[in-house]
N, C-alpha and C. Protein backbone atom coordinates (compact mmCIF):
# COMPACT_ATOMS: atom_id res chain seq x y z
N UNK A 1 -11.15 -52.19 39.97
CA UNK A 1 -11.02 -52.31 38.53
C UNK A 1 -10.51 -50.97 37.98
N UNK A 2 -9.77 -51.12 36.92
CA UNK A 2 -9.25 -49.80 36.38
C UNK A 2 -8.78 -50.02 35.25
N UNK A 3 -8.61 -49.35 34.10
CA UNK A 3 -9.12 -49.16 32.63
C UNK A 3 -6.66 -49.09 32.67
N UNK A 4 -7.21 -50.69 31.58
CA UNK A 4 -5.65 -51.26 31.09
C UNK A 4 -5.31 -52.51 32.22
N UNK A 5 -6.03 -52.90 32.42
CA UNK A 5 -6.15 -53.85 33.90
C UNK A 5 -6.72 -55.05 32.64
N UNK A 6 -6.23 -56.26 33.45
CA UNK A 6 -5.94 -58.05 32.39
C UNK A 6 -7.06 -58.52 33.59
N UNK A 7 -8.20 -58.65 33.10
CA UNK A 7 -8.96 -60.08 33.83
C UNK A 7 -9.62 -60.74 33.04
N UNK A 8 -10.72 -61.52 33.75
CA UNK A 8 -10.85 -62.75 32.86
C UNK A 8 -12.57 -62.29 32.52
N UNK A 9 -12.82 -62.75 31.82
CA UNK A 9 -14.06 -62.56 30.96
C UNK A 9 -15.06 -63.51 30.29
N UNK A 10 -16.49 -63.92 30.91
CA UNK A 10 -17.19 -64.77 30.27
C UNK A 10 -17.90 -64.51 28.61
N UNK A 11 -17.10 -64.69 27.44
CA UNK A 11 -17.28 -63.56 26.40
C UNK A 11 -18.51 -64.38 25.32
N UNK A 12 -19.24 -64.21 24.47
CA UNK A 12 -19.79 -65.22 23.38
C UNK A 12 -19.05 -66.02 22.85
N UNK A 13 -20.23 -66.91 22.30
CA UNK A 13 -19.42 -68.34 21.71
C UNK A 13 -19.43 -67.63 20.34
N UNK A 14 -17.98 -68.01 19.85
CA UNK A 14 -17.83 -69.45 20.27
C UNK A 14 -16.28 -68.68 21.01
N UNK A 15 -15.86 -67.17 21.59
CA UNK A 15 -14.92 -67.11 22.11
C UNK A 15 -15.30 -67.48 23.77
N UNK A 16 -15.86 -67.28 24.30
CA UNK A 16 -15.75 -68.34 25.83
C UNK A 16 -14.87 -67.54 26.85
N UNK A 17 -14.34 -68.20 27.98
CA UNK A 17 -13.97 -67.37 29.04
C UNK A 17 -12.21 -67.22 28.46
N UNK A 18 -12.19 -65.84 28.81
CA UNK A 18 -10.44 -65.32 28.27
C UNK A 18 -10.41 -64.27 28.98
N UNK A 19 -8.91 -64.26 28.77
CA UNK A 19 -8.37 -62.91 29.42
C UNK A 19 -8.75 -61.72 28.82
N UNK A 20 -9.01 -60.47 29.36
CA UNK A 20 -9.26 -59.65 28.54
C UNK A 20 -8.81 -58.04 28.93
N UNK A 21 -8.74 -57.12 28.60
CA UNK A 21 -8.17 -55.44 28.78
C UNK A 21 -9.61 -55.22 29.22
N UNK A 22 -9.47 -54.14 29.90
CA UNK A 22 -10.69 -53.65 30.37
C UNK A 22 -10.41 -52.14 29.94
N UNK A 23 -11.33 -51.62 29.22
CA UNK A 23 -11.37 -50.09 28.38
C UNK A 23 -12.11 -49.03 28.88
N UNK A 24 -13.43 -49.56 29.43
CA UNK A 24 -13.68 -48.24 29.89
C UNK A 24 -13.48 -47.53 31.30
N UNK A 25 -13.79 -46.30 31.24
CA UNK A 25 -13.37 -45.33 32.19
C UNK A 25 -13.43 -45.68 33.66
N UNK A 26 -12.38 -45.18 34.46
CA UNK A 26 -12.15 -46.38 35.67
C UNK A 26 -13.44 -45.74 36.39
N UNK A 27 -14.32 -44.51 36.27
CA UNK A 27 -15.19 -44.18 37.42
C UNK A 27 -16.84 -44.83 36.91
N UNK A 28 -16.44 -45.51 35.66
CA UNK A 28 -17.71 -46.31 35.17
C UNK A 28 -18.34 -47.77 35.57
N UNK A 29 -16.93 -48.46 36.50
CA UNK A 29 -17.41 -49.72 36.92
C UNK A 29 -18.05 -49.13 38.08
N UNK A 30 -17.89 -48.52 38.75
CA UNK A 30 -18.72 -48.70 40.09
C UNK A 30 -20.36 -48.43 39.76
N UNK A 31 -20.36 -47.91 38.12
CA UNK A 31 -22.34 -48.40 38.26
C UNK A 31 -22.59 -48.42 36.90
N UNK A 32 -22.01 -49.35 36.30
CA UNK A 32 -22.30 -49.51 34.50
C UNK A 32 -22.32 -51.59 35.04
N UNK A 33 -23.04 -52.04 34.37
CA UNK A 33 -23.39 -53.59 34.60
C UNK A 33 -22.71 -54.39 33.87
N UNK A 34 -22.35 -52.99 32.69
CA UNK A 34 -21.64 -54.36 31.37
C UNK A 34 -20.03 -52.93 31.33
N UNK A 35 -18.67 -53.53 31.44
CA UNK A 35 -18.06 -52.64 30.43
C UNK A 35 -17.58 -52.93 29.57
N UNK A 36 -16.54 -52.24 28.76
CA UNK A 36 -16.16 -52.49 27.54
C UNK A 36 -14.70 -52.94 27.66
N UNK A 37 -14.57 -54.18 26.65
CA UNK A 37 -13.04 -54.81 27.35
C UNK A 37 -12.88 -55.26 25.65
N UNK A 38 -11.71 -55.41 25.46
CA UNK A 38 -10.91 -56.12 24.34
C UNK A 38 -10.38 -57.30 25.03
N UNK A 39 -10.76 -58.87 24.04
CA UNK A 39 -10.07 -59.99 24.45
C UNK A 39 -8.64 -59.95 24.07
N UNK A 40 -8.47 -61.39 24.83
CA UNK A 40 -6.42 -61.06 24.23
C UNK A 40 -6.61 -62.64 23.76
N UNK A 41 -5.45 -62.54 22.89
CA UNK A 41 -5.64 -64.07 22.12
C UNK A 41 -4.18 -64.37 22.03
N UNK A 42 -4.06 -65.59 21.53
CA UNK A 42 -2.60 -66.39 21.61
C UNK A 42 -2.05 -66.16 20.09
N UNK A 43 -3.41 -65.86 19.17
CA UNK A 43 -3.55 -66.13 17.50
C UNK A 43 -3.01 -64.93 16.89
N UNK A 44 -1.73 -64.97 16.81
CA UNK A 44 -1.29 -63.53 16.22
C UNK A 44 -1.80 -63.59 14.55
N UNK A 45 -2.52 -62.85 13.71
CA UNK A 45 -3.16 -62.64 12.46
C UNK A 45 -2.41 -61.72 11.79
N UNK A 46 -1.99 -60.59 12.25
CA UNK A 46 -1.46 -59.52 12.07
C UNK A 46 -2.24 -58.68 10.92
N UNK A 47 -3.28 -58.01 11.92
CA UNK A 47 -4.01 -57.89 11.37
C UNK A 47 -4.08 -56.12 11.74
N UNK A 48 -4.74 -54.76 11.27
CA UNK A 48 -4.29 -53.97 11.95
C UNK A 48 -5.36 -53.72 13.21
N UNK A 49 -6.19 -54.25 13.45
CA UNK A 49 -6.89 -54.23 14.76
C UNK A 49 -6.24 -54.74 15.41
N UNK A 50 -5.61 -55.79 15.63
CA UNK A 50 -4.49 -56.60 16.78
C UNK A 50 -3.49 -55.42 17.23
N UNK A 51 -3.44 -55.29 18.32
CA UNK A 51 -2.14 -54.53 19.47
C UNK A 51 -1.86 -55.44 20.19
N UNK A 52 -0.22 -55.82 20.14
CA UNK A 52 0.57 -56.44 20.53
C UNK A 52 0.64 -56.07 21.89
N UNK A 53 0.92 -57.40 22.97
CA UNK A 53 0.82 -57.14 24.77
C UNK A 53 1.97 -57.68 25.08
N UNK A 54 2.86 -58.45 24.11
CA UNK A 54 3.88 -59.15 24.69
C UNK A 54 4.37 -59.90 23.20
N UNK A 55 5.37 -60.80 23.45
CA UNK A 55 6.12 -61.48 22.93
C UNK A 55 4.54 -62.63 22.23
N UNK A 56 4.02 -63.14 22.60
CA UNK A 56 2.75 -64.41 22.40
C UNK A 56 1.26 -63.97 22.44
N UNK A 57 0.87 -62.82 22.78
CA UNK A 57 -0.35 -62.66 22.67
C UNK A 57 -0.61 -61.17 22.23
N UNK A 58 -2.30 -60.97 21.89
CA UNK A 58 -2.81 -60.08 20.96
C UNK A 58 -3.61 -59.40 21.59
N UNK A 59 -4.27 -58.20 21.72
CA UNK A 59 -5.65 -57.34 22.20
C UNK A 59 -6.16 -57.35 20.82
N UNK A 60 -7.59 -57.92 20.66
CA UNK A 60 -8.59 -57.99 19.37
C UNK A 60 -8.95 -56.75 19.48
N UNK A 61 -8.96 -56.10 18.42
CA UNK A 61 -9.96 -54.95 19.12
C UNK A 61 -10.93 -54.63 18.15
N UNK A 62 -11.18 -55.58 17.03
CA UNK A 62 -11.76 -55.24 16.25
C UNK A 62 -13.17 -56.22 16.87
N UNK A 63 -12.83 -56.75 17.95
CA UNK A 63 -13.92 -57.77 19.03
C UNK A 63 -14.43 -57.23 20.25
N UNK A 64 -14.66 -55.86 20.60
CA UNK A 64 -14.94 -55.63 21.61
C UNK A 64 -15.98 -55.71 22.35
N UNK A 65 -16.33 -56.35 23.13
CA UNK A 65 -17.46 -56.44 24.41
C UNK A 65 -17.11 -57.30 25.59
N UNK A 66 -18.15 -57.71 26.06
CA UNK A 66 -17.93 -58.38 27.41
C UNK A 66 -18.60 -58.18 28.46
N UNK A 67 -18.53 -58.98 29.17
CA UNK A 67 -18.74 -58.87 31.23
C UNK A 67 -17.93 -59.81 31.60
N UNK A 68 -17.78 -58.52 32.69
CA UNK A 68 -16.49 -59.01 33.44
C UNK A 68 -16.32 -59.83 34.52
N UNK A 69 -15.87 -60.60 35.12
CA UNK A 69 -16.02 -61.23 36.26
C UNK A 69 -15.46 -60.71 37.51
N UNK A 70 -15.26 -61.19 38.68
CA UNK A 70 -14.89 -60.35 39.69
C UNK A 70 -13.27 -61.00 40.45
N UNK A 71 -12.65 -61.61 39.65
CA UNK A 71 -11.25 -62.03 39.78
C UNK A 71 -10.11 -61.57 38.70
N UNK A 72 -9.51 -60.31 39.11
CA UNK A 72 -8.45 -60.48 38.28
C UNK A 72 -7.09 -61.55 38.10
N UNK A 73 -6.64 -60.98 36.85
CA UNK A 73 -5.19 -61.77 36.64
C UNK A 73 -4.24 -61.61 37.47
């Protein structure tokens, strides 16, 4: 795992499992239980928390949390 890395994420309802950025520091997964990830969404708002990843999708970042699962994208 390493910090700007796309995997998938079991997140609260009502957002659910999504892709997500993974933020914190790459020497923190090997012993932190939870890290800190921004979801990515399809729902462009344009909003100024949203950072653009592409042409169709968004990094929330005004949504940040998570746990991560152990399969990346």
């Amino acid at each position: 795992m390493r910090r700007g890395e796309v995997w998938w994420a079991d997140l609260p309802p009502p957002t659910g499992r999504r892709p997500v950025v993974l933020l914190s520091r790459d020497d923190a997964y090997a012993v932190r239980a939870l890290v800190t990830v921004a979801p990515v969404t399809t729902r462009i708002r344009s909003i100024p928390a949203e950072v653009p990843l592409g042409a169709y999708s968004m990094d929330v970042c005004h949504s940040i949390h998570g746990k991560v699962s152990t399969q990346s994208t």
